[in-house]
PDB file of N, CA and C in Angstrom:
ATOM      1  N   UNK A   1      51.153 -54.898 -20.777  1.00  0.00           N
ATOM      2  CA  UNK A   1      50.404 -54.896 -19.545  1.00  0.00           C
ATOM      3  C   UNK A   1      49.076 -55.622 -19.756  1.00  0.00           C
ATOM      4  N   UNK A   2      48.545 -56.205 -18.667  1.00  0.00           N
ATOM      5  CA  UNK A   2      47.174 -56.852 -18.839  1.00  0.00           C
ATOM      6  C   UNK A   2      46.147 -56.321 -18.891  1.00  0.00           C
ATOM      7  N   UNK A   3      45.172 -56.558 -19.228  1.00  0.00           N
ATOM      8  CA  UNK A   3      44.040 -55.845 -19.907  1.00  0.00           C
ATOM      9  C   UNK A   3      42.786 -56.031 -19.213  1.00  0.00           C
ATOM     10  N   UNK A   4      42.218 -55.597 -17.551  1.00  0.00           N
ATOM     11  CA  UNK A   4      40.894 -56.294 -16.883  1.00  0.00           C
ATOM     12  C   UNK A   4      39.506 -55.304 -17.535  1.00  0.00           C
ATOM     13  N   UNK A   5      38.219 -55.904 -17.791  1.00  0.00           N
ATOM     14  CA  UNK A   5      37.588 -55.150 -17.751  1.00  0.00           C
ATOM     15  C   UNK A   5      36.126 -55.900 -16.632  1.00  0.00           C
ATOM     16  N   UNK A   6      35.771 -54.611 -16.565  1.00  0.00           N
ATOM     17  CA  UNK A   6      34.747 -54.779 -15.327  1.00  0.00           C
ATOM     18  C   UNK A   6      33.385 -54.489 -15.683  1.00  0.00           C
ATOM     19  N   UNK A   7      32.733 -55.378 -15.658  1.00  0.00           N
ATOM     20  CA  UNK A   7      30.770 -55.151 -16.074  1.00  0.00           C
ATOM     21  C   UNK A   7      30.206 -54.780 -15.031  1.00  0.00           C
ATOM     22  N   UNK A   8      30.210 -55.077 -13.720  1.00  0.00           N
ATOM     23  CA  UNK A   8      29.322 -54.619 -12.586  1.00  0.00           C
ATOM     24  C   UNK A   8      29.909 -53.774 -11.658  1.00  0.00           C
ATOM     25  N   UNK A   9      30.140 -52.644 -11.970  1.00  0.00           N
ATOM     26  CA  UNK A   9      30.274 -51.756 -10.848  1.00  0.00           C
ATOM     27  C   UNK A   9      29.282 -50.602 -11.291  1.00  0.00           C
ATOM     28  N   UNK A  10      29.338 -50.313  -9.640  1.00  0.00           N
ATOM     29  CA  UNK A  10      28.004 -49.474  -9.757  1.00  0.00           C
ATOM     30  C   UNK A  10      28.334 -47.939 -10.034  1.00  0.00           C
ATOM     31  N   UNK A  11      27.820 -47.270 -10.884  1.00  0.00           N
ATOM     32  CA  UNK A  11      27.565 -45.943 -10.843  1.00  0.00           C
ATOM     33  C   UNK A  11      28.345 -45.171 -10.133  1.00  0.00           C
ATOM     34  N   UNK A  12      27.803 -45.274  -8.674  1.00  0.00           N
ATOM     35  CA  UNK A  12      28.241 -44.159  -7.426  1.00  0.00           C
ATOM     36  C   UNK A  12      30.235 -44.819  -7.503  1.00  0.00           C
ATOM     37  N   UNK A  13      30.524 -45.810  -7.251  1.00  0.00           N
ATOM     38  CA  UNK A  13      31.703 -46.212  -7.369  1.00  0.00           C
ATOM     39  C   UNK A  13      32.697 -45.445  -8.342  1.00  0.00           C
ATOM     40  N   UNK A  14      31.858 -45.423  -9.700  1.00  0.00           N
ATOM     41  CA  UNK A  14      32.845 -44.626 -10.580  1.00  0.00           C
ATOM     42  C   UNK A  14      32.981 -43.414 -10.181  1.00  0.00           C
ATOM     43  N   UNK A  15      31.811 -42.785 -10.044  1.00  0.00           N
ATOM     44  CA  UNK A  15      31.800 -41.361  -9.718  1.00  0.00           C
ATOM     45  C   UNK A  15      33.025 -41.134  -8.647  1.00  0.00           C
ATOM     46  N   UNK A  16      32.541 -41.693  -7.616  1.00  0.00           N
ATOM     47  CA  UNK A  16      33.896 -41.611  -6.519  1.00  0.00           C
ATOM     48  C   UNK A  16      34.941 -41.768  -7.209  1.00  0.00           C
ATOM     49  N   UNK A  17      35.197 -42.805  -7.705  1.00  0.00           N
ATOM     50  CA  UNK A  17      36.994 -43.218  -8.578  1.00  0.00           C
ATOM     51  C   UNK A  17      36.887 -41.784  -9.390  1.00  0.00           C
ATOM     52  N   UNK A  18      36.112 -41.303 -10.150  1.00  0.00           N
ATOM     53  CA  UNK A  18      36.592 -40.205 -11.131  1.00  0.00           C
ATOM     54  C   UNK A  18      36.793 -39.288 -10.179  1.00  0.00           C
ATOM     55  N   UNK A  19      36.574 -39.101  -9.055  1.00  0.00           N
ATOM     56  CA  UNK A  19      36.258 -37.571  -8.217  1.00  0.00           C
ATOM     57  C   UNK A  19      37.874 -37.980  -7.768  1.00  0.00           C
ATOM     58  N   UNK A  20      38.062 -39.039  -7.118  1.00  0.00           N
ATOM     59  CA  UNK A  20      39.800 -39.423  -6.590  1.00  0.00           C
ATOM     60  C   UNK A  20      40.936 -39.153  -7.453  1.00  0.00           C
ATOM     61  N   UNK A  21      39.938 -39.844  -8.345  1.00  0.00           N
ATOM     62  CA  UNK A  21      41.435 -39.475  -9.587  1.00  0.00           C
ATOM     63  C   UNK A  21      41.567 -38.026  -9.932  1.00  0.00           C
ATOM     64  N   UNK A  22      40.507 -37.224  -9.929  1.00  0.00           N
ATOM     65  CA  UNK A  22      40.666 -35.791 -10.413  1.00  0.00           C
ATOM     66  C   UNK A  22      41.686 -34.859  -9.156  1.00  0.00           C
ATOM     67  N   UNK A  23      41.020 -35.656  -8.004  1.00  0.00           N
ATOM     68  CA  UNK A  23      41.983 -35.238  -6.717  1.00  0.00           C
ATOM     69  C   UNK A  23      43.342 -34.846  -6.806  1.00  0.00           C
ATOM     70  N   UNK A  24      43.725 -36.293  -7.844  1.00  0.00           N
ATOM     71  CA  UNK A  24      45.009 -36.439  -7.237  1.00  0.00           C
ATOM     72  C   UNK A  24      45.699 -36.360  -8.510  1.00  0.00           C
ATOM     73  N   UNK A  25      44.779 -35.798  -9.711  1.00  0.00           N
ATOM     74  CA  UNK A  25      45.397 -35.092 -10.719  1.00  0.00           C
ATOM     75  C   UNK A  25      45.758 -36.512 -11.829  1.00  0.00           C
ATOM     76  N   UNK A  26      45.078 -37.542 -11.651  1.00  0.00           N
ATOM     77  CA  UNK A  26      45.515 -38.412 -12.388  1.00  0.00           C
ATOM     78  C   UNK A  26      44.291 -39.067 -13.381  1.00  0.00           C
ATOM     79  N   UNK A  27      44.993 -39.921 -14.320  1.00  0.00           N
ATOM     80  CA  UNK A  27      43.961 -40.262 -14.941  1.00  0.00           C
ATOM     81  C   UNK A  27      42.745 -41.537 -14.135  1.00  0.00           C
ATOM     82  N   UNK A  28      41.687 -41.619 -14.276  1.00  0.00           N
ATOM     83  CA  UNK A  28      40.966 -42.861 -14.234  1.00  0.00           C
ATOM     84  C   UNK A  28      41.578 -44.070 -14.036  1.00  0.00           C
ATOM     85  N   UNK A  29      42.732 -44.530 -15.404  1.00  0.00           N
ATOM     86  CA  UNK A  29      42.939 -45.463 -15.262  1.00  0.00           C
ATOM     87  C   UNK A  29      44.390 -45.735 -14.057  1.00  0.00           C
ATOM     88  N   UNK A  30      44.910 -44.446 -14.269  1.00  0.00           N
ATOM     89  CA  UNK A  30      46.119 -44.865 -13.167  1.00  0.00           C
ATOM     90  C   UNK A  30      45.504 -44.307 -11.638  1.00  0.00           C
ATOM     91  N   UNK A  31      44.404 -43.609 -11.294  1.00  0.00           N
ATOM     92  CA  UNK A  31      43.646 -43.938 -10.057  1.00  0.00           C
ATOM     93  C   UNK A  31      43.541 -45.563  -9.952  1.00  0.00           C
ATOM     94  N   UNK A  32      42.780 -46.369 -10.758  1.00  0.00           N
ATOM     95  CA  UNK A  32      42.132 -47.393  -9.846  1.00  0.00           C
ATOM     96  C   UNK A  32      43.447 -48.618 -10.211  1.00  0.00           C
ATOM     97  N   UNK A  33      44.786 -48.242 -10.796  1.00  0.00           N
ATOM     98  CA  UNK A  33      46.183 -49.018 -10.850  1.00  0.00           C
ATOM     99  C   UNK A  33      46.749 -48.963  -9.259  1.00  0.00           C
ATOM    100  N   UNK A  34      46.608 -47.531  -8.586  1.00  0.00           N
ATOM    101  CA  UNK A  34      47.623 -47.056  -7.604  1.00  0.00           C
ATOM    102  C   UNK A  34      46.550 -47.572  -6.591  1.00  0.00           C
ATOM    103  N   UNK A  35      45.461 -47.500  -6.381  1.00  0.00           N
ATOM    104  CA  UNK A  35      44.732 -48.608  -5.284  1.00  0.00           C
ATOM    105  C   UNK A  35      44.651 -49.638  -5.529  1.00  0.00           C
ATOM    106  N   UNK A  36      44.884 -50.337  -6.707  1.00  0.00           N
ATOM    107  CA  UNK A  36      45.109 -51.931  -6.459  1.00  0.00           C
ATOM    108  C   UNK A  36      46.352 -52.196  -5.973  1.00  0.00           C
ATOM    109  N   UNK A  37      47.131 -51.159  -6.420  1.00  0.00           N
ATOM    110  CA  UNK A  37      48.606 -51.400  -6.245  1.00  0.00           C
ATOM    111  C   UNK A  37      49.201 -51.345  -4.497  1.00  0.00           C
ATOM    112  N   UNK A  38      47.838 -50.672  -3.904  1.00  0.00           N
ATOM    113  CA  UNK A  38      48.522 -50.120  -2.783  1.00  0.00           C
ATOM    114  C   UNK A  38      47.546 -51.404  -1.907  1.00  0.00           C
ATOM    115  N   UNK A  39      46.335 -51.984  -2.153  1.00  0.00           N
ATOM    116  CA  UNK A  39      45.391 -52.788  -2.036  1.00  0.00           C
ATOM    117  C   UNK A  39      46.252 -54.113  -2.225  1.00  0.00           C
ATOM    118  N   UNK A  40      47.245 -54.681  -2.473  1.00  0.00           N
ATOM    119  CA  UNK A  40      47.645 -56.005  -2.584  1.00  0.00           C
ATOM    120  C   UNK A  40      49.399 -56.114  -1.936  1.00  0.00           C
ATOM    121  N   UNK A  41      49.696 -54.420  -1.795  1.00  0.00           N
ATOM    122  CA  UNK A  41      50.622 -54.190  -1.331  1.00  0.00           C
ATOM    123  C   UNK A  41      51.896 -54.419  -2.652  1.00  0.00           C
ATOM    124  N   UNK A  42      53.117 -53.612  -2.352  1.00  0.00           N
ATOM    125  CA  UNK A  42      54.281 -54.000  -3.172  1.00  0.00           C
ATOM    126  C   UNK A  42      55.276 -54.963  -2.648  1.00  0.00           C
ATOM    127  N   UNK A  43      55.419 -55.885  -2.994  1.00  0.00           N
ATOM    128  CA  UNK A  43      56.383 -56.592  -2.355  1.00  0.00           C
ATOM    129  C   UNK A  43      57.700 -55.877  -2.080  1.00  0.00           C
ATOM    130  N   UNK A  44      58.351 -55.561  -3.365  1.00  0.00           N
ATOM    131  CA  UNK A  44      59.646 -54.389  -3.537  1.00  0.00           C
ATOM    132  C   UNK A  44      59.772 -53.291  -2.535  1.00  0.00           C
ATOM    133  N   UNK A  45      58.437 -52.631  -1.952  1.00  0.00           N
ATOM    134  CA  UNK A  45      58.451 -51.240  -1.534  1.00  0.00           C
ATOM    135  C   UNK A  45      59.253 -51.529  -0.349  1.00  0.00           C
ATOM    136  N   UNK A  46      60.107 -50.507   0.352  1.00  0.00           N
ATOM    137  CA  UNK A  46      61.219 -50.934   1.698  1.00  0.00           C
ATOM    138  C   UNK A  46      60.087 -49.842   2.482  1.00  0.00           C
ATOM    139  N   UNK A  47      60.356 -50.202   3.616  1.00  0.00           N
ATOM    140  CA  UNK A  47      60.049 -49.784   4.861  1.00  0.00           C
ATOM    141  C   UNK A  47      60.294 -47.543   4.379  1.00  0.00           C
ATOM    142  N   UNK A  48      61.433 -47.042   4.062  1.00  0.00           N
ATOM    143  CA  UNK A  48      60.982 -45.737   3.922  1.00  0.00           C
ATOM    144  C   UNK A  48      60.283 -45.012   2.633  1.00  0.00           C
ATOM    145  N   UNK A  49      59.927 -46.000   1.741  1.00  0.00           N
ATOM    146  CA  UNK A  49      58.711 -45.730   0.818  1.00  0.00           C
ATOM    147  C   UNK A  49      57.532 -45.829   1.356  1.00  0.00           C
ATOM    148  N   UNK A  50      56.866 -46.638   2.410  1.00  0.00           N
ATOM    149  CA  UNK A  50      56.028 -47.101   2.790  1.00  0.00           C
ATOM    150  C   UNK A  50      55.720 -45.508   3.443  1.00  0.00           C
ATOM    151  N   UNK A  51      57.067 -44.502   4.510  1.00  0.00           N
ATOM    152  CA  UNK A  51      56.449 -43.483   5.227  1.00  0.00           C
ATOM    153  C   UNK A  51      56.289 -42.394   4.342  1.00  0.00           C
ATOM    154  N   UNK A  52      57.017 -42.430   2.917  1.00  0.00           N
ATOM    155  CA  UNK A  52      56.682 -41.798   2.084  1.00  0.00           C
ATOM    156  C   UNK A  52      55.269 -41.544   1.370  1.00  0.00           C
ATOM    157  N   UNK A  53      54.812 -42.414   1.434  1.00  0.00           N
ATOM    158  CA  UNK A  53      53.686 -43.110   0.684  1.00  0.00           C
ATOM    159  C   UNK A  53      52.524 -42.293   2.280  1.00  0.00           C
ATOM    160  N   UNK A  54      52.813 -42.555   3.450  1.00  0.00           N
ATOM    161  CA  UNK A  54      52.175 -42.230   4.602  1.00  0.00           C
ATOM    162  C   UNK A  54      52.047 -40.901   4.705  1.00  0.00           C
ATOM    163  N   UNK A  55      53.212 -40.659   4.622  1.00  0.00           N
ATOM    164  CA  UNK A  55      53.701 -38.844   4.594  1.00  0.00           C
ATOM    165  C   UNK A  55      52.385 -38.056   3.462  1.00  0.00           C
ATOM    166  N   UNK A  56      52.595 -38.830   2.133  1.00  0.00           N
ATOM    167  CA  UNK A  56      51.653 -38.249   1.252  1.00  0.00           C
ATOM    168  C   UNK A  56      50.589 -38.922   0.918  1.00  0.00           C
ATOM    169  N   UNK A  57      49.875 -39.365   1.713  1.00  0.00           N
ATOM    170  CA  UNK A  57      48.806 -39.401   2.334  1.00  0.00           C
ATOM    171  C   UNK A  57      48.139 -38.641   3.449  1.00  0.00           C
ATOM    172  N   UNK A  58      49.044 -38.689   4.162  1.00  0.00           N
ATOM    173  CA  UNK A  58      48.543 -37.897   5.449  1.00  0.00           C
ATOM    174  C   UNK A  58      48.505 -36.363   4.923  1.00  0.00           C
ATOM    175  N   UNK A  59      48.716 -35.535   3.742  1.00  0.00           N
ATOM    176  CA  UNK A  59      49.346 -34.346   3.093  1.00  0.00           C
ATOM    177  C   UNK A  59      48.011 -34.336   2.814  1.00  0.00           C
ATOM    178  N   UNK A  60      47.521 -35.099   1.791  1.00  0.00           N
ATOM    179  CA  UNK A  60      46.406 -35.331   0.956  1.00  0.00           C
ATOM    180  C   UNK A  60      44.750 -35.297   1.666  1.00  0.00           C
ATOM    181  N   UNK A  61      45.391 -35.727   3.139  1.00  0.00           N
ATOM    182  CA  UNK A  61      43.550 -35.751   3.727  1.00  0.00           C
ATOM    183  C   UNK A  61      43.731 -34.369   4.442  1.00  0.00           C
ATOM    184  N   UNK A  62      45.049 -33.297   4.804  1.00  0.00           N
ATOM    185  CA  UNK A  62      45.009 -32.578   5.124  1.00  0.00           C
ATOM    186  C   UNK A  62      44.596 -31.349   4.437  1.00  0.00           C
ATOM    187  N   UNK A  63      45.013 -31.283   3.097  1.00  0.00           N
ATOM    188  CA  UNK A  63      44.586 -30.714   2.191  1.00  0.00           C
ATOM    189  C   UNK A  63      42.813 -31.015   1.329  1.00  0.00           C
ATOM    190  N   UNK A  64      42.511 -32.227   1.438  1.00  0.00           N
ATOM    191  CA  UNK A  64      41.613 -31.992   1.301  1.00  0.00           C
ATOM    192  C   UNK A  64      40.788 -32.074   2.204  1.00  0.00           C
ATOM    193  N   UNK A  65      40.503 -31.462   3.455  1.00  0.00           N
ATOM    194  CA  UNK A  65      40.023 -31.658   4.623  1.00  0.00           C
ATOM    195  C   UNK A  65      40.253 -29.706   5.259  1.00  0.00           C
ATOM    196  N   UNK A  66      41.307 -29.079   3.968  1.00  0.00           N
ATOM    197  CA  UNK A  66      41.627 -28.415   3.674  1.00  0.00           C
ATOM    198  C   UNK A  66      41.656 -27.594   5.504  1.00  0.00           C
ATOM    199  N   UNK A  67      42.245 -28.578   6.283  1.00  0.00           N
ATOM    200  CA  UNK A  67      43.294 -27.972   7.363  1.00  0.00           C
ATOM    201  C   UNK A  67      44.237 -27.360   7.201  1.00  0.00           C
ATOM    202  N   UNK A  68      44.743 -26.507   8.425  1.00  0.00           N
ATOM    203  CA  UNK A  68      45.468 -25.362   8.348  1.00  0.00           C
ATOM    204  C   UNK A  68      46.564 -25.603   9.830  1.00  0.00           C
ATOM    205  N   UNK A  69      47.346 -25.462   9.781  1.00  0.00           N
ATOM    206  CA  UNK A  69      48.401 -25.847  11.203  1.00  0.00           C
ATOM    207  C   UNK A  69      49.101 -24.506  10.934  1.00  0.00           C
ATOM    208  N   UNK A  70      49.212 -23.919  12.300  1.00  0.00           N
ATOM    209  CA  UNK A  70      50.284 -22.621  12.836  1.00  0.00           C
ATOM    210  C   UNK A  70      51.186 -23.133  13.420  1.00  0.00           C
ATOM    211  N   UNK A  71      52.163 -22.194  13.510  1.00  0.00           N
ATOM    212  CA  UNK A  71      53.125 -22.285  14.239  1.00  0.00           C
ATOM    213  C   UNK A  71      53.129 -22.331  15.827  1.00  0.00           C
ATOM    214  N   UNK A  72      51.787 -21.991  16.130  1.00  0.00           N
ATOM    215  CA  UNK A  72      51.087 -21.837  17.895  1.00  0.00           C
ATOM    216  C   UNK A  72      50.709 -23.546  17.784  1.00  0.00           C
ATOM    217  N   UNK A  73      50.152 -23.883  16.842  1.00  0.00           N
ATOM    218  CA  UNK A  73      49.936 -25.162  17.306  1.00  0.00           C
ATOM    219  C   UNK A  73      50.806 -26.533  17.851  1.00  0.00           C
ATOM    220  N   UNK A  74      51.790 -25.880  17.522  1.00  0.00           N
ATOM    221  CA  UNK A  74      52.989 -26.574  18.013  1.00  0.00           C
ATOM    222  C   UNK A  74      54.035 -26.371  19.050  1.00  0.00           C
ATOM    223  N   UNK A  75      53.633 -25.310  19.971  1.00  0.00           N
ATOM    224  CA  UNK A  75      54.245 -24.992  20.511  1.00  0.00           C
ATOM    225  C   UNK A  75      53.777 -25.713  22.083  1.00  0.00           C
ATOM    226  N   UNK A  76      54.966 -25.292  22.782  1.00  0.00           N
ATOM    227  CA  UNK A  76      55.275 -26.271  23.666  1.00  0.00           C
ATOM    228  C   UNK A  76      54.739 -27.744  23.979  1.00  0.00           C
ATOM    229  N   UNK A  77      54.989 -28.275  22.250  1.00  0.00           N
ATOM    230  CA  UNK A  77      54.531 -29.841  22.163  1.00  0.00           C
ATOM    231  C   UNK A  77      55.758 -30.486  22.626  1.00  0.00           C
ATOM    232  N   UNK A  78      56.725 -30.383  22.805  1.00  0.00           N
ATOM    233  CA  UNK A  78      58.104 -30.976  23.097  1.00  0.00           C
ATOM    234  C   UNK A  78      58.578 -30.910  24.710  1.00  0.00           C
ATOM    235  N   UNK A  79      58.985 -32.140  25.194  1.00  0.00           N
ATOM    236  CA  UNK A  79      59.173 -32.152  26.410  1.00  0.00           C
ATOM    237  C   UNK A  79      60.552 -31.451  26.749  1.00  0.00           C
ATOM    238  N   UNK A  80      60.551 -30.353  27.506  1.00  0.00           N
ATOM    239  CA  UNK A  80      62.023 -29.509  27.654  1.00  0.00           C
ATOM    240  C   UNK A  80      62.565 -30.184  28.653  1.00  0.00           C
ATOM    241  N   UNK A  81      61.906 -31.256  29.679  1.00  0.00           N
ATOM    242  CA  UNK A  81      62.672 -31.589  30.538  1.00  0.00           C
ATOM    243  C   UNK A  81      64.073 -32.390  30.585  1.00  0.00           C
ATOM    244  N   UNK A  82      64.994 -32.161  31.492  1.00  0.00           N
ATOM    245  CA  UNK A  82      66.217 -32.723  31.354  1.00  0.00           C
ATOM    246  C   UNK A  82      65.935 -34.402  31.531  1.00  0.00           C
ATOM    247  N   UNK A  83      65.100 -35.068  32.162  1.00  0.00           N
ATOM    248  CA  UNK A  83      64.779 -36.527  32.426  1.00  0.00           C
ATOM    249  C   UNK A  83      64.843 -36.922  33.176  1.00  0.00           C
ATOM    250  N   UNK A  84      64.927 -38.053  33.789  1.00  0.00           N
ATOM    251  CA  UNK A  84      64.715 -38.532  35.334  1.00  0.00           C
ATOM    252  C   UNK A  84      66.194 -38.550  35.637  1.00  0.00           C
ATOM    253  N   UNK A  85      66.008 -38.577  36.992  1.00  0.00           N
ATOM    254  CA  UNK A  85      67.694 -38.357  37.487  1.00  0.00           C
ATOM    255  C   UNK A  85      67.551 -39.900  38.304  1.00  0.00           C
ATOM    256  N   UNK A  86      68.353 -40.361  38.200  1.00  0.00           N
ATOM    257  CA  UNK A  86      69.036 -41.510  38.764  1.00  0.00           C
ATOM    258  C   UNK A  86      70.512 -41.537  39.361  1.00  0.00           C
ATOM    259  N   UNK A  87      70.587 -42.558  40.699  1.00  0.00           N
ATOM    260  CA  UNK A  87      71.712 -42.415  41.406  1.00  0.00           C
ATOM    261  C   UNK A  87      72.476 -43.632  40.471  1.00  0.00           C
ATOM    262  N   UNK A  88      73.870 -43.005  40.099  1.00  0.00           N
ATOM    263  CA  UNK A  88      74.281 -44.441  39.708  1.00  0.00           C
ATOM    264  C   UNK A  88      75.639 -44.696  40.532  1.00  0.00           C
TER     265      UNK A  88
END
């Protein structure tokens, strides 16, 4: 694998990258791999990795945003109606 190293980044930057990576349980160096990686895009990745990838993301700001969803909150979100009636 290739080898980048970086002289000017600032301080607050790392801090953030170390605080992300601790987030998400990973090391330093495979934090700032999986945002370049996700930053230049995968060519390979198909369309249901991509909602995978969305899915756990969207998990991740919920949890750390450390929201809470009931079972009331979802209720009567779904349209019960039968649909438009048309003469055919």
């Amino acid at each position: 694998m290739t080898q980048i190293t970086l002289h000017t980044i600032k301080p607050m930057v790392i801090e953030k990258l170390q605080n992300l990576a601790q987030e998400h349980q990973r090391s330093l160096e495979e934090e700032i791999s999986v945002i370049l990686e996700n930053a230049v895009g995968n060519q390979e990745e198909s369309k249901g990795n991509a909602f995978w990838g969305g899915l756990l993301h969207f998990r991740q700001t919920i949890e750390s945003e450390e929201l809470i969803f009931a079972d009331d909150d979802f209720a009567n979100l779904r349209d019960r109606t039968v649909g438009k009636a048309i003469n055919l």
